[in-house]
C-alpha atoms as a PDB file:
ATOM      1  CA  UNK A   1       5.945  36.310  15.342  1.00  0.00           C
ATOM      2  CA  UNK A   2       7.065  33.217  17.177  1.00  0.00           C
ATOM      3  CA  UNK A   3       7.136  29.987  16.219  1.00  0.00           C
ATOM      4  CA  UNK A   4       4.573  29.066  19.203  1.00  0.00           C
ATOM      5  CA  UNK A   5       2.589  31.779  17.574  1.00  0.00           C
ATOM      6  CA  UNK A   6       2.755  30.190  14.108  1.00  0.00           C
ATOM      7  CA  UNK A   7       1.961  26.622  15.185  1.00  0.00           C
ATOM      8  CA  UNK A   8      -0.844  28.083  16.820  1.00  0.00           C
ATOM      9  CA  UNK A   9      -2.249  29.510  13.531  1.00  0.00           C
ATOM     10  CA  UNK A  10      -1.256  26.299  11.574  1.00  0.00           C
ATOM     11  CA  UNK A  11      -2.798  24.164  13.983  1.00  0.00           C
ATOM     12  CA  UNK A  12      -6.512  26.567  13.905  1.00  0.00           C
ATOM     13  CA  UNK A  13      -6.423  26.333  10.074  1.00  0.00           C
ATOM     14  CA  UNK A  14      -5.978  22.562  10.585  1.00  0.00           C
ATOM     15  CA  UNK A  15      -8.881  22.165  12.679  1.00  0.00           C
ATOM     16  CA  UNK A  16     -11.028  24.072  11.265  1.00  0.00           C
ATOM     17  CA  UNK A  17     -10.418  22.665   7.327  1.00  0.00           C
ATOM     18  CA  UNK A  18     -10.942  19.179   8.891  1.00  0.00           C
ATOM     19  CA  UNK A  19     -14.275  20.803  10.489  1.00  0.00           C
ATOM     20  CA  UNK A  20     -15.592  21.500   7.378  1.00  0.00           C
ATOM     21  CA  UNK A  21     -14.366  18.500   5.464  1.00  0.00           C
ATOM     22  CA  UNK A  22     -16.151  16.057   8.173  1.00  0.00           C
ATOM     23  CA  UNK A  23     -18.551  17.123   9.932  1.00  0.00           C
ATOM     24  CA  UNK A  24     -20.149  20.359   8.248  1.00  0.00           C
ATOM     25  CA  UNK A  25     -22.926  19.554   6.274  1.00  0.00           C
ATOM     26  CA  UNK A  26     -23.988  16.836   4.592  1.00  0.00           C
ATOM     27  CA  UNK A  27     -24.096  16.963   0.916  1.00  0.00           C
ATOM     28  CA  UNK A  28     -27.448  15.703  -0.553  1.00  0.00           C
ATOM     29  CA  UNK A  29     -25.105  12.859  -2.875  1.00  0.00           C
ATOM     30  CA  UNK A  30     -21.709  11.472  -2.175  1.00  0.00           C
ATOM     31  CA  UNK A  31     -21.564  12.270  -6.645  1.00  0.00           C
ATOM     32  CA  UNK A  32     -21.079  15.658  -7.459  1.00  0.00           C
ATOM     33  CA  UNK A  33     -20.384  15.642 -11.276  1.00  0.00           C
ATOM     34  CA  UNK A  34     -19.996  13.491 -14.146  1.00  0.00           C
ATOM     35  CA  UNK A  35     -17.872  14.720 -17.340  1.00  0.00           C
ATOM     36  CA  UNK A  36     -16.830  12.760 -20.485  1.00  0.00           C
ATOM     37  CA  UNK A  37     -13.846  14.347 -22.382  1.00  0.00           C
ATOM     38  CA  UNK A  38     -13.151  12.778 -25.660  1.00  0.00           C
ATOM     39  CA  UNK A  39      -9.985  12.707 -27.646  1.00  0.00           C
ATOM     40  CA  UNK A  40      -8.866  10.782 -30.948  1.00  0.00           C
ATOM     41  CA  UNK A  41      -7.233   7.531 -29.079  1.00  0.00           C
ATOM     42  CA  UNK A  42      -9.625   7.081 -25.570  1.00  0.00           C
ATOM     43  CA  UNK A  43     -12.290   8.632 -23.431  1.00  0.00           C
ATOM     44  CA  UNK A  44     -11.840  10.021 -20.060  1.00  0.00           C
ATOM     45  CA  UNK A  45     -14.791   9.783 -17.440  1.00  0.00           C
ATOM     46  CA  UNK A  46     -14.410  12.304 -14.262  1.00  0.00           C
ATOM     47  CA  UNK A  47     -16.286  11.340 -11.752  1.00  0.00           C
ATOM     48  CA  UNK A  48     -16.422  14.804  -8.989  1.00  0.00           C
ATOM     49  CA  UNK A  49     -17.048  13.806  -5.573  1.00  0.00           C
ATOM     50  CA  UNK A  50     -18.821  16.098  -2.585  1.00  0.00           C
ATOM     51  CA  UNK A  51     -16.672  14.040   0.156  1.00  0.00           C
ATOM     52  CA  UNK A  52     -12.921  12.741  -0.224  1.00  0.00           C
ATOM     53  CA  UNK A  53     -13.228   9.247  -1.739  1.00  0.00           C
ATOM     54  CA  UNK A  54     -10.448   6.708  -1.474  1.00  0.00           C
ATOM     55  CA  UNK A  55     -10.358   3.675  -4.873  1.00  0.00           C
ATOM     56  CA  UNK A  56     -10.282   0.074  -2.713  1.00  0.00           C
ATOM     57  CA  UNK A  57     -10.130  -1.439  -6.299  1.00  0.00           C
ATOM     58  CA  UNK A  58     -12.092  -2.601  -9.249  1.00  0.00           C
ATOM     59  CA  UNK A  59     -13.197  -5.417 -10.755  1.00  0.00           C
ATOM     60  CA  UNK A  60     -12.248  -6.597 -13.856  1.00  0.00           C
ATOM     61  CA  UNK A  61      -8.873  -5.566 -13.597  1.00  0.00           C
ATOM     62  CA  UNK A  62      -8.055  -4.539 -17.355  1.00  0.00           C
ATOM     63  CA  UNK A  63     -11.425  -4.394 -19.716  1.00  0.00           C
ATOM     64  CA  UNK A  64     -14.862  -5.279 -20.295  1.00  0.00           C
ATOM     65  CA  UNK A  65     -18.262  -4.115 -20.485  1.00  0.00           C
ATOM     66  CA  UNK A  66     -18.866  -3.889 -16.716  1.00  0.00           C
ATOM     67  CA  UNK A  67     -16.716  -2.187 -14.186  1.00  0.00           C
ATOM     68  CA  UNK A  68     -17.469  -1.982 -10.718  1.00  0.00           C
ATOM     69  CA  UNK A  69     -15.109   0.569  -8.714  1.00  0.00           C
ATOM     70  CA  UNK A  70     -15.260   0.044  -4.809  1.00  0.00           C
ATOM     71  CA  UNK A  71     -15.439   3.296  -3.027  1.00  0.00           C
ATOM     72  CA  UNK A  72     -14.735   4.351   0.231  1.00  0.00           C
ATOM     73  CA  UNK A  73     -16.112   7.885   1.881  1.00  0.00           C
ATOM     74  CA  UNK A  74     -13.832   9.657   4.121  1.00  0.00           C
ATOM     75  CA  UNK A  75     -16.698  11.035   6.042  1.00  0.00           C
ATOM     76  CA  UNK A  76     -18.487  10.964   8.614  1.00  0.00           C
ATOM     77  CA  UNK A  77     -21.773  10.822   7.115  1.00  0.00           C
ATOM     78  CA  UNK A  78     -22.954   8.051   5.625  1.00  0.00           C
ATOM     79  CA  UNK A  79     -23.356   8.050   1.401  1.00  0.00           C
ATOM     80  CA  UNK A  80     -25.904   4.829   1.920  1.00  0.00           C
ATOM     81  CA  UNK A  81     -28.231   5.553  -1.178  1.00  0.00           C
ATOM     82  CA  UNK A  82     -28.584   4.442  -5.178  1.00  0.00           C
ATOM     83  CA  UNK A  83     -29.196   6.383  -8.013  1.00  0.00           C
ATOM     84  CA  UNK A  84     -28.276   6.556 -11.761  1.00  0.00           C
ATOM     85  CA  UNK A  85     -25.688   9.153 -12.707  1.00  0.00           C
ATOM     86  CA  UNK A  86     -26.404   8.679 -16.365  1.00  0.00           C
ATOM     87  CA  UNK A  87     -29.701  10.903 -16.859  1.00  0.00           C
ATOM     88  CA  UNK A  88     -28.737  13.143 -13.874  1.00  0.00           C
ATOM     89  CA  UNK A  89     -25.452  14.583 -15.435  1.00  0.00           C
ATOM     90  CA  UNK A  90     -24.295  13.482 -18.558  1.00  0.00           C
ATOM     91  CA  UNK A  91     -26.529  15.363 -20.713  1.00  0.00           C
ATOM     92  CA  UNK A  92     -24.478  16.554 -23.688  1.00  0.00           C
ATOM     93  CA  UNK A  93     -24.924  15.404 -27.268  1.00  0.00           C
ATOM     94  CA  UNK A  94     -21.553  14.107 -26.854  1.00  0.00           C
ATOM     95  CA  UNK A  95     -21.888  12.125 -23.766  1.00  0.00           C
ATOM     96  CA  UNK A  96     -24.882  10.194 -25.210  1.00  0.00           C
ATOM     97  CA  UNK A  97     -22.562   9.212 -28.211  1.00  0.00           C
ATOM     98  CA  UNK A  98     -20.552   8.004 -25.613  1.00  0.00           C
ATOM     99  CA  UNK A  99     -20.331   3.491 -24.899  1.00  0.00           C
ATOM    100  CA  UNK A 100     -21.260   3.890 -21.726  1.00  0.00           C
ATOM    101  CA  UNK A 101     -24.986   2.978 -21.445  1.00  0.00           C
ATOM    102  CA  UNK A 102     -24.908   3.730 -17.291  1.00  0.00           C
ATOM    103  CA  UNK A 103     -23.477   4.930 -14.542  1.00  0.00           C
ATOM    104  CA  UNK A 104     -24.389   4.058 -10.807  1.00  0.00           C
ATOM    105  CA  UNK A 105     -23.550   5.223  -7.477  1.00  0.00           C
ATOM    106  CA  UNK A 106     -24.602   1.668  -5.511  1.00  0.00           C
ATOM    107  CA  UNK A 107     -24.223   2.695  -1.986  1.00  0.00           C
ATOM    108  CA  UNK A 108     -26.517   0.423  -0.080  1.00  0.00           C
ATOM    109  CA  UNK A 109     -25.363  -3.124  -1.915  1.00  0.00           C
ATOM    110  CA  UNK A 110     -23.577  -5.217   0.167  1.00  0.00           C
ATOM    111  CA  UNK A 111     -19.718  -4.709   0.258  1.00  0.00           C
ATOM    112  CA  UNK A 112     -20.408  -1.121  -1.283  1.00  0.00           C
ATOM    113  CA  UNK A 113     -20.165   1.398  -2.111  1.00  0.00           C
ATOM    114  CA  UNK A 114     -19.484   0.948  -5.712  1.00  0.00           C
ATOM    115  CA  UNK A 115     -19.366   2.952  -8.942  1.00  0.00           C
ATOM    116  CA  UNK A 116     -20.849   0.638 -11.528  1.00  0.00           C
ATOM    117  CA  UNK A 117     -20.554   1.637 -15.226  1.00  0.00           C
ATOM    118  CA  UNK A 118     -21.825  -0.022 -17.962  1.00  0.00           C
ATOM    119  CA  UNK A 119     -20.151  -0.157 -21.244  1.00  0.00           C
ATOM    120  CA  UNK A 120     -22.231  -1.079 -24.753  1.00  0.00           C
ATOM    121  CA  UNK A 121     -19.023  -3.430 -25.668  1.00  0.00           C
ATOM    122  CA  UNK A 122     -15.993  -4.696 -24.057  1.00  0.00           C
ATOM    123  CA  UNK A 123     -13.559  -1.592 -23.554  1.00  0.00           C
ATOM    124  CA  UNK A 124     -10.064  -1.617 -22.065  1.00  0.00           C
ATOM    125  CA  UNK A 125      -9.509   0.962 -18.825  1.00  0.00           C
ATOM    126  CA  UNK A 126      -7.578   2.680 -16.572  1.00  0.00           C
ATOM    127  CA  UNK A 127      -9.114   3.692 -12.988  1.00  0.00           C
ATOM    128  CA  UNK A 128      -7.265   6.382 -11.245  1.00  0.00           C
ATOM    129  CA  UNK A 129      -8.076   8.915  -7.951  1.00  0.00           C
ATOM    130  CA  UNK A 130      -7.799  12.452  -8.971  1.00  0.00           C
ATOM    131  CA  UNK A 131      -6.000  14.919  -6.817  1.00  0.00           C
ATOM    132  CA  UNK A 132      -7.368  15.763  -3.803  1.00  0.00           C
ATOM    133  CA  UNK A 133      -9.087  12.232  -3.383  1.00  0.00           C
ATOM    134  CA  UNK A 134     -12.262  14.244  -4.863  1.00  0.00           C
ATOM    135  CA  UNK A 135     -12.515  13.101  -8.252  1.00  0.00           C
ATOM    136  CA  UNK A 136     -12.409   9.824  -9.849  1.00  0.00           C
ATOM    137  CA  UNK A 137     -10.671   9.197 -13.350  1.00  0.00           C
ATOM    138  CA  UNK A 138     -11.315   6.534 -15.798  1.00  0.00           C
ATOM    139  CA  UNK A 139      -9.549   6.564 -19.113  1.00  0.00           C
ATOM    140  CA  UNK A 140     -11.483   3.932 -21.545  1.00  0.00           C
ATOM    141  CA  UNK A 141     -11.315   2.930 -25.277  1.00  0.00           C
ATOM    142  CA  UNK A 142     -13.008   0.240 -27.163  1.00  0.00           C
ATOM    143  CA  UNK A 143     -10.776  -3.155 -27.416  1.00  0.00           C
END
């Protein structure tokens, strides 16, 4: 095979993987999953996305009992509603035990999109993109 030949193949694998990533079709919500993972020191909330999803930032920085994660769909179709994520898919005897009292996808607020969650008492966090740009991790543990 030559190496015309290869980039050939490369470059239809390419194409059609960004195909299907932007313009195949739409997912009903920009949210795909919500787990909560417990260990002894922290919690960990995964948030799964449909669509790649870039972190702008969050506000507060460091802790309390509202954090508001600015979101960004790499997409081209437009992830403009609300809904609650709390009732939806944490469901688990062990999620409800959880401090967070709710979780929002706020996608038509201006200067969204946002992930809002709301604690039950100041906590202290982490907010980090998962691989792939399709999952977003927050580590959390009360103060």
């Amino acid at each position: 095979m030559t190496l015309r030949n290869i980039l050939i193949i490369m470059a239809l694998i390419t194409a059609g993987f960004i195909y299907l990533t932007f313009f195949g079709e739409k997912p009903d919500t920009l949210v795909a999953d919500v787990v909560i993972i417990k260990d002894k020191d922290a919690s960990n909330l995964q948030v799964e996305f449909a669509s790649p999803v870039r972190h702008l930032g969050h506000f507060p920085e460091k802790q309390g009992d509202l954090l508001q994660i600015k979101l960004r769909a790499i997409s081209f179709h437009d992830f403009n509603e609300s809904y609650s994520l709390i009732n939806t898919f944490i469901q688990s005897h062990e999620a409800k035990d959880s401090l967070i009292t709710d979780i929002r996808y706020e996608g038509n607020v201006p200067g969204g999109p946002f992930l809002t969650i709301k604690f039950t008492q100041p906590v202290s966090y982490q907010v980090n993109e998962g691989d792939g740009l399709k999952a977003m991790l927050i580590n959390y543990k009360t103060i």
